[in-house]
C-alpha atoms as a PDB file:
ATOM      1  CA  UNK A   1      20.258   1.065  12.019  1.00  0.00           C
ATOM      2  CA  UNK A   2      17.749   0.297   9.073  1.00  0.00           C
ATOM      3  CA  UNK A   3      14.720   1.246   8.825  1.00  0.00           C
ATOM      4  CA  UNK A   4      10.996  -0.005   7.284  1.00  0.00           C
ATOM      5  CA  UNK A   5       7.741   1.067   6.784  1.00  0.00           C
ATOM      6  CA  UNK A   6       4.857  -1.312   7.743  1.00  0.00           C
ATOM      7  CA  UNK A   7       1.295  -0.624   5.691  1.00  0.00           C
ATOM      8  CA  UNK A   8      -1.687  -2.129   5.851  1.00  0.00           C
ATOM      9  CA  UNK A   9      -5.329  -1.928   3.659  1.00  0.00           C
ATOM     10  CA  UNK A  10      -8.067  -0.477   5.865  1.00  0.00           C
ATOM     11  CA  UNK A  11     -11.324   0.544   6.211  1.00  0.00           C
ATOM     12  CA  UNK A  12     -12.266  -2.172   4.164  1.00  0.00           C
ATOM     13  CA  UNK A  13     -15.627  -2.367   5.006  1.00  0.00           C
ATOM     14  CA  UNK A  14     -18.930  -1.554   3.437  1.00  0.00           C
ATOM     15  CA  UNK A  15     -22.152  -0.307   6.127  1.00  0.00           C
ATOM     16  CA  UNK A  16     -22.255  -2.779   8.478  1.00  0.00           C
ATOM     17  CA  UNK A  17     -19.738  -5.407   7.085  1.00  0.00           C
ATOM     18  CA  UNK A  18     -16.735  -5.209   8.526  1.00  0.00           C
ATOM     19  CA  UNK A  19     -13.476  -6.903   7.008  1.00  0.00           C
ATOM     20  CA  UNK A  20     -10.736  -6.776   9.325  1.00  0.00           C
ATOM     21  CA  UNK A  21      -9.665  -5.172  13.164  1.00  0.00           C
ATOM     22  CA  UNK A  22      -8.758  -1.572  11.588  1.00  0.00           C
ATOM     23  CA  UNK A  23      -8.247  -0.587  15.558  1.00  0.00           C
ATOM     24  CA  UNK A  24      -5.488  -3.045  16.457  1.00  0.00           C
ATOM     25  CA  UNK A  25      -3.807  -2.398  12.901  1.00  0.00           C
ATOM     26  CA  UNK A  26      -3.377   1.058  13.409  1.00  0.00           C
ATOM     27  CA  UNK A  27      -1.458   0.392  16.343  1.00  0.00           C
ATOM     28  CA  UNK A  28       0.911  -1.833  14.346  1.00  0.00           C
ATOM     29  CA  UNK A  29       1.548   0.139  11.549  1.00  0.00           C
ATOM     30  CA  UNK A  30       2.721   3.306  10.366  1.00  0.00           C
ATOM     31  CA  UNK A  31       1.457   3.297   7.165  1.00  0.00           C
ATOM     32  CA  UNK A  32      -2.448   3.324   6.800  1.00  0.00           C
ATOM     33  CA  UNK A  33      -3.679   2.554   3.286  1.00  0.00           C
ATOM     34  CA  UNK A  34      -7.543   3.398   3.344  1.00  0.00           C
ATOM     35  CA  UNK A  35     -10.621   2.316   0.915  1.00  0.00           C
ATOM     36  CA  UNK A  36     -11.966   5.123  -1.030  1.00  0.00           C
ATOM     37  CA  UNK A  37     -15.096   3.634  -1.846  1.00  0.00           C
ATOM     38  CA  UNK A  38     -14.658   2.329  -4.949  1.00  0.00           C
ATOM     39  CA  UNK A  39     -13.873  -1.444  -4.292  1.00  0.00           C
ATOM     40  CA  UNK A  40     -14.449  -1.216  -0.479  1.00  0.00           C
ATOM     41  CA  UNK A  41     -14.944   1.842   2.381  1.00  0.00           C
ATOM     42  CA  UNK A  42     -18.252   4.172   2.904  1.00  0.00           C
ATOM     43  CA  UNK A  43     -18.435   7.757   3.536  1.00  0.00           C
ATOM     44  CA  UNK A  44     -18.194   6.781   7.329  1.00  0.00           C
ATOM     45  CA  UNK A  45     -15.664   4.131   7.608  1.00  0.00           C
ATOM     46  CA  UNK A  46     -13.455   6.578   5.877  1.00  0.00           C
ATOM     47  CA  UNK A  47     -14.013   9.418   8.266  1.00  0.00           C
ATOM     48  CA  UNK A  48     -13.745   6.945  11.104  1.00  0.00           C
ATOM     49  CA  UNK A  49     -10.506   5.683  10.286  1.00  0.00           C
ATOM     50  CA  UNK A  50      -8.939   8.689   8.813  1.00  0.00           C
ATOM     51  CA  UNK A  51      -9.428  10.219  12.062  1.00  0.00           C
ATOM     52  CA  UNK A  52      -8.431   7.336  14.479  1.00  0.00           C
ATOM     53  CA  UNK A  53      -5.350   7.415  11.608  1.00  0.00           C
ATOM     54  CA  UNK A  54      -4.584  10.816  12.326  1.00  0.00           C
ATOM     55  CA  UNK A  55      -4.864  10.713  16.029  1.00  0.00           C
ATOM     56  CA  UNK A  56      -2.529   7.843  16.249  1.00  0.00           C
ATOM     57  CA  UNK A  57       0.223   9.488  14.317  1.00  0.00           C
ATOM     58  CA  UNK A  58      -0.357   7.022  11.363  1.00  0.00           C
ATOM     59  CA  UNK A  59       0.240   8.270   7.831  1.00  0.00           C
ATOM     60  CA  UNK A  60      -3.309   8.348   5.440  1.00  0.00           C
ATOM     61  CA  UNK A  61      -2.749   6.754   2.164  1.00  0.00           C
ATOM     62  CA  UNK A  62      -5.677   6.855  -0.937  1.00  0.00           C
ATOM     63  CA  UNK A  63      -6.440   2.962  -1.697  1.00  0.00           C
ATOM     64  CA  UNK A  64      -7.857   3.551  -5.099  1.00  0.00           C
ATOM     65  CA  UNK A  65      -9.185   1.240  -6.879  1.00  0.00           C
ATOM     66  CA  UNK A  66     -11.178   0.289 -10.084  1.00  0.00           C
ATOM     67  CA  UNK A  67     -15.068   0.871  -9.664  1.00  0.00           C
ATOM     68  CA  UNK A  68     -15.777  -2.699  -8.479  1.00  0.00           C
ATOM     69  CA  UNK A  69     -17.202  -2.971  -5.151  1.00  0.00           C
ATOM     70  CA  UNK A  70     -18.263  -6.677  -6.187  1.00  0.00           C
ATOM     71  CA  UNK A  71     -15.465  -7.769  -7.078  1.00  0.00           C
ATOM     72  CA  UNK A  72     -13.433  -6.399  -4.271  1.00  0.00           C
ATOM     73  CA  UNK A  73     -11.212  -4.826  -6.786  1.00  0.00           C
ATOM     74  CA  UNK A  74      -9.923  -7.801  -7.936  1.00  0.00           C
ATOM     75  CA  UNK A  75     -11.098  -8.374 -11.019  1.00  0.00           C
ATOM     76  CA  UNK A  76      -9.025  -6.539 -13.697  1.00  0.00           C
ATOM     77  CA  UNK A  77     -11.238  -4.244 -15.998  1.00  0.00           C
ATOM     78  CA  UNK A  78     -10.237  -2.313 -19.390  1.00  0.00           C
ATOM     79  CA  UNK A  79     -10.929   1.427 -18.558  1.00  0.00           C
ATOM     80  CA  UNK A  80     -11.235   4.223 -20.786  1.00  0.00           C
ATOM     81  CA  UNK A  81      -7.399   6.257 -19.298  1.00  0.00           C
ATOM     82  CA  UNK A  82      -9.818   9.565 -19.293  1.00  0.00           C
ATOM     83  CA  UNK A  83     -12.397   7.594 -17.566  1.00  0.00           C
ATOM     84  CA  UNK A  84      -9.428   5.297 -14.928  1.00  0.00           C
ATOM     85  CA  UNK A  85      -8.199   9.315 -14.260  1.00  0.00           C
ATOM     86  CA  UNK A  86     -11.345  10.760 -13.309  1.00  0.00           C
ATOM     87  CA  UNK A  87     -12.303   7.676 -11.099  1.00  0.00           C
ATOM     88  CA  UNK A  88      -8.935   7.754  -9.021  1.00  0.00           C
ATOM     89  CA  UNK A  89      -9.398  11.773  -8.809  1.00  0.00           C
ATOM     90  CA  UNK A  90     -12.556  11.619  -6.904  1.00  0.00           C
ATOM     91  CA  UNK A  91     -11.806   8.386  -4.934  1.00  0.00           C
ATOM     92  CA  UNK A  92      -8.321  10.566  -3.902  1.00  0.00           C
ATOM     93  CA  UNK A  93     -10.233  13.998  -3.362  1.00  0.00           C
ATOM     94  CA  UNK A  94     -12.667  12.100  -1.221  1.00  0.00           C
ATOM     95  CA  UNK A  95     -10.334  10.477   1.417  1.00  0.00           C
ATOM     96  CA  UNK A  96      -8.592  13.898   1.005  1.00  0.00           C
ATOM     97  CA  UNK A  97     -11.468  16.081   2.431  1.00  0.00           C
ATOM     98  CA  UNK A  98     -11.855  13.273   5.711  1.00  0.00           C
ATOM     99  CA  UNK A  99      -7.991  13.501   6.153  1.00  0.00           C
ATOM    100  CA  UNK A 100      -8.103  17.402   6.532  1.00  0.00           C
ATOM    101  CA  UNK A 101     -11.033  16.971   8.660  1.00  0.00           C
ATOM    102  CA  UNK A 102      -8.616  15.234  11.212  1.00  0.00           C
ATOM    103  CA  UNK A 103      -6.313  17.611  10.831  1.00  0.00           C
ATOM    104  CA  UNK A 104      -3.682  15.969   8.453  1.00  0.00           C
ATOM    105  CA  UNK A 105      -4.214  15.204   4.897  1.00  0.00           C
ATOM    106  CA  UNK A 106      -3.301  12.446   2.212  1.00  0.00           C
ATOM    107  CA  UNK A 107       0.083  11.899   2.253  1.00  0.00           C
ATOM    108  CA  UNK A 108       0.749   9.232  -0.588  1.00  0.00           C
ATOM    109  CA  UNK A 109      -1.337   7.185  -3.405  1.00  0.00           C
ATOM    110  CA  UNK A 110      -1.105   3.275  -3.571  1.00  0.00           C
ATOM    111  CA  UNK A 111      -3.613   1.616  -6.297  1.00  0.00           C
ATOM    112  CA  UNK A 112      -5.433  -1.668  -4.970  1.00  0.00           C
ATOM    113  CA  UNK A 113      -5.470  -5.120  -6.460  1.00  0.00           C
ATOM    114  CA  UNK A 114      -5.979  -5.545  -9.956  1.00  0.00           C
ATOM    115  CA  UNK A 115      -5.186  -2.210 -10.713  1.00  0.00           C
ATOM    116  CA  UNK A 116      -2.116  -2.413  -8.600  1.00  0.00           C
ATOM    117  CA  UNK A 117      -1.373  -6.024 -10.743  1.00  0.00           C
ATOM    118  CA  UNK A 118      -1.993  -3.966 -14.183  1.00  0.00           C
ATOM    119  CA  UNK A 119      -0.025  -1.068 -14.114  1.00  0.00           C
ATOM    120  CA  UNK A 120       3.435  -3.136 -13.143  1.00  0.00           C
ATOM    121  CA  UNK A 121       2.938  -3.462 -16.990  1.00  0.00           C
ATOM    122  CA  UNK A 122      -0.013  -1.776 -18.664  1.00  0.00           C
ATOM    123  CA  UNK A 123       1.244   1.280 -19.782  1.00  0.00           C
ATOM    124  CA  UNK A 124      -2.026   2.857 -20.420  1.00  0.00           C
ATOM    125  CA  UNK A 125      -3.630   2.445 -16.751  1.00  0.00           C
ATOM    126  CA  UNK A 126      -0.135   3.256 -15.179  1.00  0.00           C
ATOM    127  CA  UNK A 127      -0.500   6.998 -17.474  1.00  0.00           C
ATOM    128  CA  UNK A 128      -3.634   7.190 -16.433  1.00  0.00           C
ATOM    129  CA  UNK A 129      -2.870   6.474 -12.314  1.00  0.00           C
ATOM    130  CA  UNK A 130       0.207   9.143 -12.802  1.00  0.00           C
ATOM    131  CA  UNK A 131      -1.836  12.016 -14.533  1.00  0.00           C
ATOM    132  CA  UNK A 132      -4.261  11.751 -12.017  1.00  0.00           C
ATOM    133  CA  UNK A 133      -1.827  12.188  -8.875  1.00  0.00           C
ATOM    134  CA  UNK A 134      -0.504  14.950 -10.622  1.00  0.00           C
ATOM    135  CA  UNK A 135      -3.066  16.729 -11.794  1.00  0.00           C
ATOM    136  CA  UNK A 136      -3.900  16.509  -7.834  1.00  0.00           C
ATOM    137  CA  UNK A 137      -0.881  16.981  -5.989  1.00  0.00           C
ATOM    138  CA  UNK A 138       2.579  15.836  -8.127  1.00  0.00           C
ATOM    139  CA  UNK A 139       4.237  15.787  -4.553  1.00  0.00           C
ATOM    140  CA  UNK A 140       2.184  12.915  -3.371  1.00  0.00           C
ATOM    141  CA  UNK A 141       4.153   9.566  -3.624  1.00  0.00           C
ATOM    142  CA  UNK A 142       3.121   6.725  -5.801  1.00  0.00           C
ATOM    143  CA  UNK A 143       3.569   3.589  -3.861  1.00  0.00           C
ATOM    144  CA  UNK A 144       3.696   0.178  -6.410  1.00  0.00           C
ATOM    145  CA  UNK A 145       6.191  -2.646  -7.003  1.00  0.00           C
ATOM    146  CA  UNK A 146       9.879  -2.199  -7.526  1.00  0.00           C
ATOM    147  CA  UNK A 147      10.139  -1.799 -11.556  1.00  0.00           C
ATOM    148  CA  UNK A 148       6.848  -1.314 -12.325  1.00  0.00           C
ATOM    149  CA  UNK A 149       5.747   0.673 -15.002  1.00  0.00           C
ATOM    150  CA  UNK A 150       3.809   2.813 -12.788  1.00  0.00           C
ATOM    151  CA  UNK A 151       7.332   3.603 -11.140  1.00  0.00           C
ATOM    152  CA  UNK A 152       8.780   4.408 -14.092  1.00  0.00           C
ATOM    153  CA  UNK A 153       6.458   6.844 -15.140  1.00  0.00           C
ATOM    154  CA  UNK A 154       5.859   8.302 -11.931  1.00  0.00           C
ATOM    155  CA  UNK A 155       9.561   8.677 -11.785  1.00  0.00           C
ATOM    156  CA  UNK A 156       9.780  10.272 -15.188  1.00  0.00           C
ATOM    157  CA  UNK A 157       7.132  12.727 -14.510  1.00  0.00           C
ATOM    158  CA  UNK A 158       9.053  14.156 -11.454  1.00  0.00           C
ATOM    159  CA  UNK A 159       6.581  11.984  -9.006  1.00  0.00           C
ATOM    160  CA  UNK A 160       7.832  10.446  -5.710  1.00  0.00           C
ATOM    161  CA  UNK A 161       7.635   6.890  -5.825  1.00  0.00           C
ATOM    162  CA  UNK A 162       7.572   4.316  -3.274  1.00  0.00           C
ATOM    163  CA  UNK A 163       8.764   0.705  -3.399  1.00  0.00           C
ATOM    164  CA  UNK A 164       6.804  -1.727  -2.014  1.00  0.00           C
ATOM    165  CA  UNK A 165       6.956  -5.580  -0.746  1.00  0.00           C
ATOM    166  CA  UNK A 166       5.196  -8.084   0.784  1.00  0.00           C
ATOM    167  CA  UNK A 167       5.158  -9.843   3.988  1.00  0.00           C
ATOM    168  CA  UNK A 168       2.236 -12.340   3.088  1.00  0.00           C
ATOM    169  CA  UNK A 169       2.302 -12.869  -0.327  1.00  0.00           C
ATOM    170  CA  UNK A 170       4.448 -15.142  -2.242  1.00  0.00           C
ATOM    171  CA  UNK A 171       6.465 -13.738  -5.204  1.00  0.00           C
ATOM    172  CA  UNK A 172       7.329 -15.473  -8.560  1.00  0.00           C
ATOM    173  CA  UNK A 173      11.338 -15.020  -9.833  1.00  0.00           C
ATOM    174  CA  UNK A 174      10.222 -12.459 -11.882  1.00  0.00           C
ATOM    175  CA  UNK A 175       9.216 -10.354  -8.806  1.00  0.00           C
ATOM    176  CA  UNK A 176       5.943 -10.224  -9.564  1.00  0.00           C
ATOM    177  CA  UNK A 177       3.397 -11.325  -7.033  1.00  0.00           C
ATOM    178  CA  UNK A 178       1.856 -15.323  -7.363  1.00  0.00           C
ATOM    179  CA  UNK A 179      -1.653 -14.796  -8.731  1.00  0.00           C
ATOM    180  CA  UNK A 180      -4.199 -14.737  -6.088  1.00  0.00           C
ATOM    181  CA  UNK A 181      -5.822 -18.614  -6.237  1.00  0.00           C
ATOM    182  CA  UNK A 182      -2.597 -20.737  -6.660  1.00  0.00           C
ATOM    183  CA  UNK A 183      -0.550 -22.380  -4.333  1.00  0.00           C
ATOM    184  CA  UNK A 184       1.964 -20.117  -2.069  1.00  0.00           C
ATOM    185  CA  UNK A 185       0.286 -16.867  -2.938  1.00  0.00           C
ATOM    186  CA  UNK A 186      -1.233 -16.162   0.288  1.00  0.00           C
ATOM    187  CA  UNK A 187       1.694 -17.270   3.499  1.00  0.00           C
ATOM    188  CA  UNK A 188      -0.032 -17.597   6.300  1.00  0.00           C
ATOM    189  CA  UNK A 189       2.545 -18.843   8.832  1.00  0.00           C
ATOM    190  CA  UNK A 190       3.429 -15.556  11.611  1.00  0.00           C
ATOM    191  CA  UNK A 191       6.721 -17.154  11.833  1.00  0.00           C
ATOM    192  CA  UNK A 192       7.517 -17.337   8.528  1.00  0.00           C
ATOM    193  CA  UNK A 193       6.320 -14.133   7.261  1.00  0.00           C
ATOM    194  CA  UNK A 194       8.262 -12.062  10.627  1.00  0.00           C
ATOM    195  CA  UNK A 195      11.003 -14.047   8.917  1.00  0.00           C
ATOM    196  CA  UNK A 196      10.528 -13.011   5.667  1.00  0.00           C
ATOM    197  CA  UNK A 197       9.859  -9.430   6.644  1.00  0.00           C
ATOM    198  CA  UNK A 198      13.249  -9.162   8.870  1.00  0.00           C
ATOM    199  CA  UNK A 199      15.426 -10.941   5.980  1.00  0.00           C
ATOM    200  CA  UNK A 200      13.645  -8.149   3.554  1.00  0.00           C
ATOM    201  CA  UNK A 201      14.566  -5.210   5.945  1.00  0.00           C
ATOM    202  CA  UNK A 202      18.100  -6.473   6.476  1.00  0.00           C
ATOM    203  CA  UNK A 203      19.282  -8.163   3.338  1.00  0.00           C
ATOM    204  CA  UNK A 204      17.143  -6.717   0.475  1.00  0.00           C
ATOM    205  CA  UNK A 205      16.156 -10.250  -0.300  1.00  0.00           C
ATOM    206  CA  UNK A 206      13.161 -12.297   0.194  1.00  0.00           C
ATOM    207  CA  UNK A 207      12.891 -16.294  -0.941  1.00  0.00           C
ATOM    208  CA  UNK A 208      10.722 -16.720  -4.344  1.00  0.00           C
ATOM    209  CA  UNK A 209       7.906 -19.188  -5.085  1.00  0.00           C
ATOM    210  CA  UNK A 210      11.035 -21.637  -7.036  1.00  0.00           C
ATOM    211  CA  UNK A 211      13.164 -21.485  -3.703  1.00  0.00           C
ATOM    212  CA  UNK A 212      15.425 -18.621  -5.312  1.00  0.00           C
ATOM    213  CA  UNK A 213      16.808 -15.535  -3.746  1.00  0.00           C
ATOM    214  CA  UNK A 214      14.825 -12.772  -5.141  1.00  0.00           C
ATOM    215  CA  UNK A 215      16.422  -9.180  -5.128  1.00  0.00           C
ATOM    216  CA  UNK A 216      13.701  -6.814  -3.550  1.00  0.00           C
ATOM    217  CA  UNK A 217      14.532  -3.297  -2.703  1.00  0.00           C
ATOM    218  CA  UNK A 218      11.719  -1.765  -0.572  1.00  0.00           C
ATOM    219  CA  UNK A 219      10.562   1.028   1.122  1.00  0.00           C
ATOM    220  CA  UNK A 220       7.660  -0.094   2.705  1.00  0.00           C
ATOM    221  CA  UNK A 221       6.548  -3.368   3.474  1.00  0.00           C
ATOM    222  CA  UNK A 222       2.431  -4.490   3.443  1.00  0.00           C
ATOM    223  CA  UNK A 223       0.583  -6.970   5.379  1.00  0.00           C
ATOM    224  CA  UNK A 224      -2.801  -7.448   4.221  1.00  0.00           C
ATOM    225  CA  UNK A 225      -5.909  -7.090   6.573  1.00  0.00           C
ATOM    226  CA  UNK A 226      -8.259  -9.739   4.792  1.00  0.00           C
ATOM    227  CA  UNK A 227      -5.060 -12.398   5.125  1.00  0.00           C
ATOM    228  CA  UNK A 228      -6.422 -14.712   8.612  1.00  0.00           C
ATOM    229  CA  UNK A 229      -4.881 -13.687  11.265  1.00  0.00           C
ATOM    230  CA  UNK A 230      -3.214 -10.329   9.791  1.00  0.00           C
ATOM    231  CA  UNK A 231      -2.881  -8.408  13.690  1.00  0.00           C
ATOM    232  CA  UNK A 232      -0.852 -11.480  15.054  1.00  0.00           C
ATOM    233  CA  UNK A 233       1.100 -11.236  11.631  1.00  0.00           C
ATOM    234  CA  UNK A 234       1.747  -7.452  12.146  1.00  0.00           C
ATOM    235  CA  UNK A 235       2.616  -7.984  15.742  1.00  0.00           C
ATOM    236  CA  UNK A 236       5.421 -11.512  15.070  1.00  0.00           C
ATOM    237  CA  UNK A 237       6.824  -8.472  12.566  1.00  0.00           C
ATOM    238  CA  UNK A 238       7.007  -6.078  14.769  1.00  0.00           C
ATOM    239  CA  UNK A 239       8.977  -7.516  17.703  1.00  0.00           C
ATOM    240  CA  UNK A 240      11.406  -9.574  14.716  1.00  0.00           C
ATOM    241  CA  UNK A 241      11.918  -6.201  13.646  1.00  0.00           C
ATOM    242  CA  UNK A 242      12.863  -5.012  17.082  1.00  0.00           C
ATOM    243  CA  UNK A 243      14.690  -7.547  17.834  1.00  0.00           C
ATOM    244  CA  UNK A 244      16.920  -7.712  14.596  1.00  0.00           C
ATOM    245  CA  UNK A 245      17.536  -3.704  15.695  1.00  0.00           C
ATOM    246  CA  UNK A 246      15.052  -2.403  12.496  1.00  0.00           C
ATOM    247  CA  UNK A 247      13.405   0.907  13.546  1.00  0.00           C
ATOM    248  CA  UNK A 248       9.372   1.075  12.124  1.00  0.00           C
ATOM    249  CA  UNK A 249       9.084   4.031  10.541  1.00  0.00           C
ATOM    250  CA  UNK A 250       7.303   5.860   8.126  1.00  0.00           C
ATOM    251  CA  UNK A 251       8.580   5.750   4.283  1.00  0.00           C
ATOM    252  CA  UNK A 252      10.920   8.667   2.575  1.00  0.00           C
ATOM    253  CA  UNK A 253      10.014   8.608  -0.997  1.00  0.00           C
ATOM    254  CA  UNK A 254      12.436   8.906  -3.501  1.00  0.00           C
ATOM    255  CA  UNK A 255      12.535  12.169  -5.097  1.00  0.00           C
ATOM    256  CA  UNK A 256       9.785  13.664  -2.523  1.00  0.00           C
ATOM    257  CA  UNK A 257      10.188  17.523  -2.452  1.00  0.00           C
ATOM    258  CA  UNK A 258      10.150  19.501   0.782  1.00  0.00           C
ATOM    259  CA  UNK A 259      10.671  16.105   3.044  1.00  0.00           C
ATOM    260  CA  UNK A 260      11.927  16.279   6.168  1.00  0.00           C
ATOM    261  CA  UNK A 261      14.270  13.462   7.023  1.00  0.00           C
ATOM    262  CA  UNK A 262      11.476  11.450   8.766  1.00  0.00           C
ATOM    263  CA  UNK A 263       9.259  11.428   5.676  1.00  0.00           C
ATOM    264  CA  UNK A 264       6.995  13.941   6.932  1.00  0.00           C
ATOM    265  CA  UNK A 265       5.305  16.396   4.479  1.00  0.00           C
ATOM    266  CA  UNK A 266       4.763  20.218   5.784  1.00  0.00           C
END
């Protein structure tokens, strides 16, 4: 029987604005990847979902991010590496210290937008997101997209690493995500992405922007919260899934030390 993780960006919120239904996510995914503060998240949204993470048996990613709350992250930015290092420490240390407070503690690392979009090839930012996971905790997986640069040097520093895909975003042949903005980078369909998501799981493949096969391999699979409509996405997912015989569960990272075989981290 295969097997998938589903993630999802939470805690996205900032005092009182709110961004998406963090409640009804966590009980559609297994994955939880939550706002540090730096592009999105407050001291109390973090808290709040780390522990309604932990309590639901959902695992408590760092979603670090450039310092860029107006921007949402989005908006790529050339960082001093020394500087990018020390950023991602304390936004990591941060969600860290809530996650213990709920009893469980970060289990993996996955950057957020345009830092996520850099490092598949800026070598400098990709150093700089690896140095500062281990110089943390080198057992903490690295989640980014299949042969990235972040991968690579995650992999080549002894760092678990974590393939990722898409359910709602469209891809180019290259493999690389469509820029945010043009047409087919956002799908919005529930039909269509539970499709997508099942044909992933199953086949390794998913369709590209050119109508192409494109080879993904993936260990965890990411709806977005801000996409419209992202709980009814998660949910068409998660009964395709069940009915194509998938089994939800949480990632094993590749080269992960001390893993049981459910993923789980002592």
């Amino acid at each position: 029987m295969t097997r998938i993780d589903l993630n999802a960006d939470l805690g996205e919120g900032f005092g009182r604005w709110t961004l998406a239904d963090d409640e009804a996510l966590l009980g559609l995914v297994t994955s939880a990847n939550v706002a540090c503060g730096f592009h999105a998240g407050d001291a109390t949204t973090m808290r709040t979902v780390t522990r309604d993470a932990v309590a639901r048996g959902v695992r408590v990613g760092a979603h670090v991010s450039y310092l860029d709350l107006a921007g949402f992250g989005r908006r790529f930015m050339e960082v001093d590496p020394v500087e990018l290092a020390d950023d991602l420490l304390y936004q990591l240390a941060a969600l860290d210290g809530f996650a213990r407070l709920a009893g469980d503690r970060v289990r993996y690392v996955k950057p957020h937008g345009a830092l996520y979009n850099a490092i598949v090839h800026h070598e400098v930012q990709a150093r700089a997101v690896v140095d500062a996971v281990r110089a943390y905790d080198p057992t903490l997986p690295v989640v980014g997209l299949p042969g990235s640069e972040v991968l690579r040097l995650a992999d080549a520093a002894g760092v678990p690493t974590v393939r990722e895909a898409f359910a709602d975003r469209g891809y180019l042949p290259t493999g690389e995500l469509v820029p945010r903005g043009l047409p087919g980078a956002v799908v919005h369909d529930a039909e269509q992405v539970a499709r997508r998501v099942v044909e992933l799981a199953t086949s390794g493949t998913v369709p590209a922007a050119d109508g192409s096969s494109l080879r993904v391999e993936a260990d965890s699979v990411c709806v977005h919260s801000d996409t419209p409509g992202a709980v009814g996405l998660l949910s068409a997912v998660r009964v395709a899934l069940a009915d194509a015989g998938v089994e939800v569960l949480p990632f094993v990272a590749a080269g992960a030390v001390g893993q049981g075989s459910d993923g789980a981290v002592p």
